[in-house]
N, C-alpha and C. Protein backbone atom coordinates (compact mmCIF):
# COMPACT_ATOMS: atom_id res chain seq x y z
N UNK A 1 157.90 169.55 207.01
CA UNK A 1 159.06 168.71 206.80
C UNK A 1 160.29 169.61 206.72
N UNK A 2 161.02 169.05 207.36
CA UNK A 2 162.69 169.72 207.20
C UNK A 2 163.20 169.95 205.78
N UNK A 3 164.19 170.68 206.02
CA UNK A 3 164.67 171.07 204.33
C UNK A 3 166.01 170.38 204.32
N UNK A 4 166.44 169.13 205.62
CA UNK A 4 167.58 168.47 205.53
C UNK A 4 166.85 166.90 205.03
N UNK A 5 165.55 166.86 205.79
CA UNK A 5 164.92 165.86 205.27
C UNK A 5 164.33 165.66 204.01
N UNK A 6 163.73 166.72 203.52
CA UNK A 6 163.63 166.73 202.08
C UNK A 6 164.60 166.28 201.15
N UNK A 7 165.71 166.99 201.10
CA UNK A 7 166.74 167.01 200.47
C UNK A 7 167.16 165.45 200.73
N UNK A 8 167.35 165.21 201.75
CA UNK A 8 168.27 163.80 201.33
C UNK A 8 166.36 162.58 201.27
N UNK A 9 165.50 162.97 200.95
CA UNK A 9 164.47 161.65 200.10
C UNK A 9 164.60 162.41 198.60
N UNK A 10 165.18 163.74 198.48
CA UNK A 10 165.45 163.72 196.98
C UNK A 10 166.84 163.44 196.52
N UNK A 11 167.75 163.21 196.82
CA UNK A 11 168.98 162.21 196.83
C UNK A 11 168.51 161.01 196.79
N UNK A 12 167.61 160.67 197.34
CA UNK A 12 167.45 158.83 197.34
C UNK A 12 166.86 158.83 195.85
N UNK A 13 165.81 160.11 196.06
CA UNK A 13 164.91 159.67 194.86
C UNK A 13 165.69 159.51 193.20
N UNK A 14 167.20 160.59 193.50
CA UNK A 14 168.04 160.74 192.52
C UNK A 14 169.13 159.56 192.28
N UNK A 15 168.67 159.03 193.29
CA UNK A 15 170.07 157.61 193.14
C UNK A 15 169.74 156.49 192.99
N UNK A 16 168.73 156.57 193.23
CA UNK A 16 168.17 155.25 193.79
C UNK A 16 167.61 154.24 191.83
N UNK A 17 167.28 154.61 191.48
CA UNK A 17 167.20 153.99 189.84
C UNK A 17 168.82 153.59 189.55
N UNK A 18 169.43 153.91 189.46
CA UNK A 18 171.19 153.83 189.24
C UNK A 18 171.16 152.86 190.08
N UNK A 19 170.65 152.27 191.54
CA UNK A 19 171.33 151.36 192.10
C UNK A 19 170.29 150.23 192.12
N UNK A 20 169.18 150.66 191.72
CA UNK A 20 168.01 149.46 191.59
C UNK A 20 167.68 148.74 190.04
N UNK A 21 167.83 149.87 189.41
CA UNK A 21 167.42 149.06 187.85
C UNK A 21 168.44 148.81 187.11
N UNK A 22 170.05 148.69 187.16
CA UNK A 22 170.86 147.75 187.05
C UNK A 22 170.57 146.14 186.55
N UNK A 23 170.39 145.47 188.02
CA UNK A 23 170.12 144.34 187.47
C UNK A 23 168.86 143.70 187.30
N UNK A 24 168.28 144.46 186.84
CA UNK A 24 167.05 143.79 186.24
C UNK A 24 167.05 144.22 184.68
N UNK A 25 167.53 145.50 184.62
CA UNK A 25 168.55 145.24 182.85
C UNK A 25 169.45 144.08 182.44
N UNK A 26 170.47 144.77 183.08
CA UNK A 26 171.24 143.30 183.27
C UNK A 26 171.40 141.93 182.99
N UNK A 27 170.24 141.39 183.74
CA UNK A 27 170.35 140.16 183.71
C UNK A 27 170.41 138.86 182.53
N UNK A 28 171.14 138.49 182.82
CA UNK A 28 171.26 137.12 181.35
C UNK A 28 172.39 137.96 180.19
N UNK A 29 173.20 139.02 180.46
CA UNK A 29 173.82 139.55 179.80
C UNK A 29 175.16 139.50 180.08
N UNK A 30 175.89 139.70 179.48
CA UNK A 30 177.46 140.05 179.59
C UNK A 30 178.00 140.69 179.23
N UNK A 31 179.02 141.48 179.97
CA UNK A 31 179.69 142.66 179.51
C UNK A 31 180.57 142.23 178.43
N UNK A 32 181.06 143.50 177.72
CA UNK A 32 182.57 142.83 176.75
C UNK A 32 183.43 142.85 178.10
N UNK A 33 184.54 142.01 177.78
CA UNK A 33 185.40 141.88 178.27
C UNK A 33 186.50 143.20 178.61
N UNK A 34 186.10 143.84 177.80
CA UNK A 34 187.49 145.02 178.02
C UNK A 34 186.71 146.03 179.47
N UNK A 35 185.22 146.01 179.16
CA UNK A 35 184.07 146.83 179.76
C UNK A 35 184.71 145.94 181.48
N UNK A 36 184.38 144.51 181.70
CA UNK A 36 184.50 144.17 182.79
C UNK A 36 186.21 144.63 183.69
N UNK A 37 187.15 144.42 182.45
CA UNK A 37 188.42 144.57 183.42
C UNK A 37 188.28 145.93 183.62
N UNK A 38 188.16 146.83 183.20
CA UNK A 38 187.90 148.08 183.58
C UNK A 38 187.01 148.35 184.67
N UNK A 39 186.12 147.53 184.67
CA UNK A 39 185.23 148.24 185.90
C UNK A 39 185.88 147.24 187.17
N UNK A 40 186.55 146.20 187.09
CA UNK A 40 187.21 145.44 188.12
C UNK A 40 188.29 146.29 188.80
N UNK A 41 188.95 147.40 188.10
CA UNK A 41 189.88 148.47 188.63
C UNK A 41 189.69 149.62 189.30
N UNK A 42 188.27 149.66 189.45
CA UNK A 42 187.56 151.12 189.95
C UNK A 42 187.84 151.31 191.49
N UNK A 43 187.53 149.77 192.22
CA UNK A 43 187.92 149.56 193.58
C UNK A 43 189.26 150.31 193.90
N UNK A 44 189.92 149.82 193.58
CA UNK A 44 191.69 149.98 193.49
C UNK A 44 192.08 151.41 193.09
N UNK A 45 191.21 152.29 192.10
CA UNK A 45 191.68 153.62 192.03
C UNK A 45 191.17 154.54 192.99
N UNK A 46 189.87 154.06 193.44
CA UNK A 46 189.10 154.88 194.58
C UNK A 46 189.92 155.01 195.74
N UNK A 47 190.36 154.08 195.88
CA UNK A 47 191.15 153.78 197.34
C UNK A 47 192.93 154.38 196.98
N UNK A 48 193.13 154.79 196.12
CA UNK A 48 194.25 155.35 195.57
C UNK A 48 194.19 156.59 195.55
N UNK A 49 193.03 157.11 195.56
CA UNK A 49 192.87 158.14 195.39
C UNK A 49 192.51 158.70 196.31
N UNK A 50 191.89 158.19 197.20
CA UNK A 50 191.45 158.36 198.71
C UNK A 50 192.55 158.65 199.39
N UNK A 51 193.65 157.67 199.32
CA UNK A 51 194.55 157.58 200.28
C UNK A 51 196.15 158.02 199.73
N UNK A 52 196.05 158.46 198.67
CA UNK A 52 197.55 158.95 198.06
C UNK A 52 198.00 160.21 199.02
N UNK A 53 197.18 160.97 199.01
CA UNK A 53 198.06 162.35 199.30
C UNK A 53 198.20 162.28 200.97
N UNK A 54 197.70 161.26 201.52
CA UNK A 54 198.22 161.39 202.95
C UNK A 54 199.37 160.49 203.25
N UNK A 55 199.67 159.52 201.97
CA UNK A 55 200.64 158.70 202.45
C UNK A 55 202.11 159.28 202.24
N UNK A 56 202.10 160.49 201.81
CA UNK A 56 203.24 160.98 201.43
C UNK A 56 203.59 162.22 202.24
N UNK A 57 202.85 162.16 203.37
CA UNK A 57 203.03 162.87 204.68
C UNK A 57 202.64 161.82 205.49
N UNK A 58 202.58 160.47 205.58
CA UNK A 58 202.47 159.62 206.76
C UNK A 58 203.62 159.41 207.72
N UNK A 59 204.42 159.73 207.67
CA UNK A 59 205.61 159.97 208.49
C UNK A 59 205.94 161.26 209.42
N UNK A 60 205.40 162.36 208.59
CA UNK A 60 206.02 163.50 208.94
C UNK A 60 206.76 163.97 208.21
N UNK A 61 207.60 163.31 207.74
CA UNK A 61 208.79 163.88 206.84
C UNK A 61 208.63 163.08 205.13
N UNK A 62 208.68 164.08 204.40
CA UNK A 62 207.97 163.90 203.03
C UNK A 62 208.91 163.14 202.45
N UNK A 63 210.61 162.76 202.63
CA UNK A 63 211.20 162.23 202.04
C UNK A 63 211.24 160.85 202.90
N UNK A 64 210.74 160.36 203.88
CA UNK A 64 210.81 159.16 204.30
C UNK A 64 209.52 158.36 203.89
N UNK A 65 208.20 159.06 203.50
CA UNK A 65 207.14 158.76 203.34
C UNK A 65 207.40 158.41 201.64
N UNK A 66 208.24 159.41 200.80
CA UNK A 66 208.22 158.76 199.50
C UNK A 66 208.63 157.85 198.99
N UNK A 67 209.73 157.85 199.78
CA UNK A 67 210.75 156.25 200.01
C UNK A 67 210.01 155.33 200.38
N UNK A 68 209.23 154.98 201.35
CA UNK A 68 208.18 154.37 201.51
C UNK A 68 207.56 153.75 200.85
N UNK A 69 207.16 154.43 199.84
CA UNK A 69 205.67 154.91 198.81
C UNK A 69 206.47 154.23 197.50
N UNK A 70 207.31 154.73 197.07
CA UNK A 70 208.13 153.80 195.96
C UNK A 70 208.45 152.08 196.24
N UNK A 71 209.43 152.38 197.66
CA UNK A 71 209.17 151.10 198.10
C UNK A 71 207.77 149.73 197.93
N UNK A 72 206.86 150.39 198.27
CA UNK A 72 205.73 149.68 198.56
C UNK A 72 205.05 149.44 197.12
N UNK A 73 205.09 151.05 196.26
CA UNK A 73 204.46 150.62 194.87
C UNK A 73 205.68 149.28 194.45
N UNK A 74 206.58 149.26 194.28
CA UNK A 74 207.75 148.31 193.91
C UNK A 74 207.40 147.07 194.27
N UNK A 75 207.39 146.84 195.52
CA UNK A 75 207.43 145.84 195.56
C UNK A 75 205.71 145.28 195.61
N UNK A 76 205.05 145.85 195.82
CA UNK A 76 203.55 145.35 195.65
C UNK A 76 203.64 144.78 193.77
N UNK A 77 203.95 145.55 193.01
CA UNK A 77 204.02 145.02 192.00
C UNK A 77 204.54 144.09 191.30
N UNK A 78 206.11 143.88 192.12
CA UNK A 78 206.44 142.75 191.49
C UNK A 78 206.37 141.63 192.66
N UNK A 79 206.18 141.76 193.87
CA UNK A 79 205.53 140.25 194.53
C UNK A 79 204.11 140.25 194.72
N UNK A 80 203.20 141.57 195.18
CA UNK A 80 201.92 140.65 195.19
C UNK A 80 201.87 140.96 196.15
N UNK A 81 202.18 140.84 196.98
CA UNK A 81 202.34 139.80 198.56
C UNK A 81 202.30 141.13 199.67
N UNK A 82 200.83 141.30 200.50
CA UNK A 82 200.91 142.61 201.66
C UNK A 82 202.04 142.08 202.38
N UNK A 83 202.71 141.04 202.68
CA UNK A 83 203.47 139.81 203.72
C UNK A 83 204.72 140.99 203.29
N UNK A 84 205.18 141.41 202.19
CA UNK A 84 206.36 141.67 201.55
C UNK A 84 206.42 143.16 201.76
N UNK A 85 205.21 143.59 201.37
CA UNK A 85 205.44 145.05 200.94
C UNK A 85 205.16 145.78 202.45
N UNK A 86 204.55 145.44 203.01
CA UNK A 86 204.43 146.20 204.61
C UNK A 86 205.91 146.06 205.14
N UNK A 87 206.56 144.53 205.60
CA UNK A 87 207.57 145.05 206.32
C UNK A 87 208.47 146.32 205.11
N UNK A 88 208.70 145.99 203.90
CA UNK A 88 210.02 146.39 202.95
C UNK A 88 209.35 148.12 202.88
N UNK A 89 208.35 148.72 203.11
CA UNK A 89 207.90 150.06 202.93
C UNK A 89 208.23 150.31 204.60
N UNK A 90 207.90 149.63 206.19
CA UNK A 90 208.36 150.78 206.75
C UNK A 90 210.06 150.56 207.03
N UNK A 91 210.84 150.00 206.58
CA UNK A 91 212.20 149.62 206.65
C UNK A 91 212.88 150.85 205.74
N UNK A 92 211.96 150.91 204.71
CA UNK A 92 212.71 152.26 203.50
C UNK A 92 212.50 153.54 204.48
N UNK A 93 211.22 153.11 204.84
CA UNK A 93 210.63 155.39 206.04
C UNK A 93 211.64 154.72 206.76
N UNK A 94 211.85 153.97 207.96
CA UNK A 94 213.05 154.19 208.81
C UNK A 94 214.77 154.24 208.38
N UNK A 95 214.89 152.97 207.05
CA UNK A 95 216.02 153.70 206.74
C UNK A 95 216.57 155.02 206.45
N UNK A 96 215.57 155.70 205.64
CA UNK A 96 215.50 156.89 204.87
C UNK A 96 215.64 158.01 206.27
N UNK A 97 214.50 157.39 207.05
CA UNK A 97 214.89 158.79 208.71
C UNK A 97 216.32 158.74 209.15
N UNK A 98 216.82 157.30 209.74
CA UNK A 98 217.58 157.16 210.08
C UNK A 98 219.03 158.11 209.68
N UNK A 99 219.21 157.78 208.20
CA UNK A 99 220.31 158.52 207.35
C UNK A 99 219.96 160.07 207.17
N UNK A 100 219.06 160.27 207.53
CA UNK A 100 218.85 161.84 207.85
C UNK A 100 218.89 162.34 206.21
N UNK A 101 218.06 161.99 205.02
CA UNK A 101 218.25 162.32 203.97
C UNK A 101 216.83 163.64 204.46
C-alpha cells in the first residue's frame, strides 16, 4: 500500500467520529442558545477569512479596493441587501480610481 494511501484512510480514520457520532449524541437535545448563535456565525467568518486579504488587492490598487471594502462592509450592514452593496462597492473602486487618490 502507498504511503499517500495510507495516510489519507488514517485521516478518515481521524475524522471521521467528529463527523459521524455527532448526531447520534445529539439527538432529542438542544443547544443553549448563546452555543447555537455562535455556531450560526462560523459560516460567515470562514468565508471572511478566506476571502479578506485578497479583496484588498482586488483591484490592483490597494486604495480603490479599501474604498470598496468599507463601502461594502457599510452598506451590507446597514441594508442587508447583495442588490445594494455590489453596485455601491464597485462605484467607490471606480470612484476612488477615477480621482486618482
Amino acid at each position: 500500500m502507498s504511503k499517500i494511501v495510507f495516510l489519507s484512510i488514517l485521516m478518515m480514520c481521524v475524522t471521521a467520529p467528529s463527523r459521524i457520532l455527532p448526531p447520534f449524541f445529539l439527538t432529542g437535545r438542544r443547544l443553549p442558545p448563546f452555543v447555537s448563535s455562535v455556531l450560526s456565525y462560523i459560516p460567515f467568518a470562514v468565508i471572511g477569512s478566506l476571502v479578506f486579504p485578497d479583496i484588498l488587492w482586488a483591484t490592483g490598487d490597494f486604495k480603490s479596493s479599501a474604498a470598496a471594502t468599507v463601502v461594502a462592509f457599510l452598506t451590507g450592514w446597514f441594508s442587508g441587501n447583495i442588490l445594494v452593496v455590489l453596485p455601491a462597492s464597485i462605484a467607490a473602486a471606480f470612484i476612488v480610481t477615477q480621482l486618482g487618490f
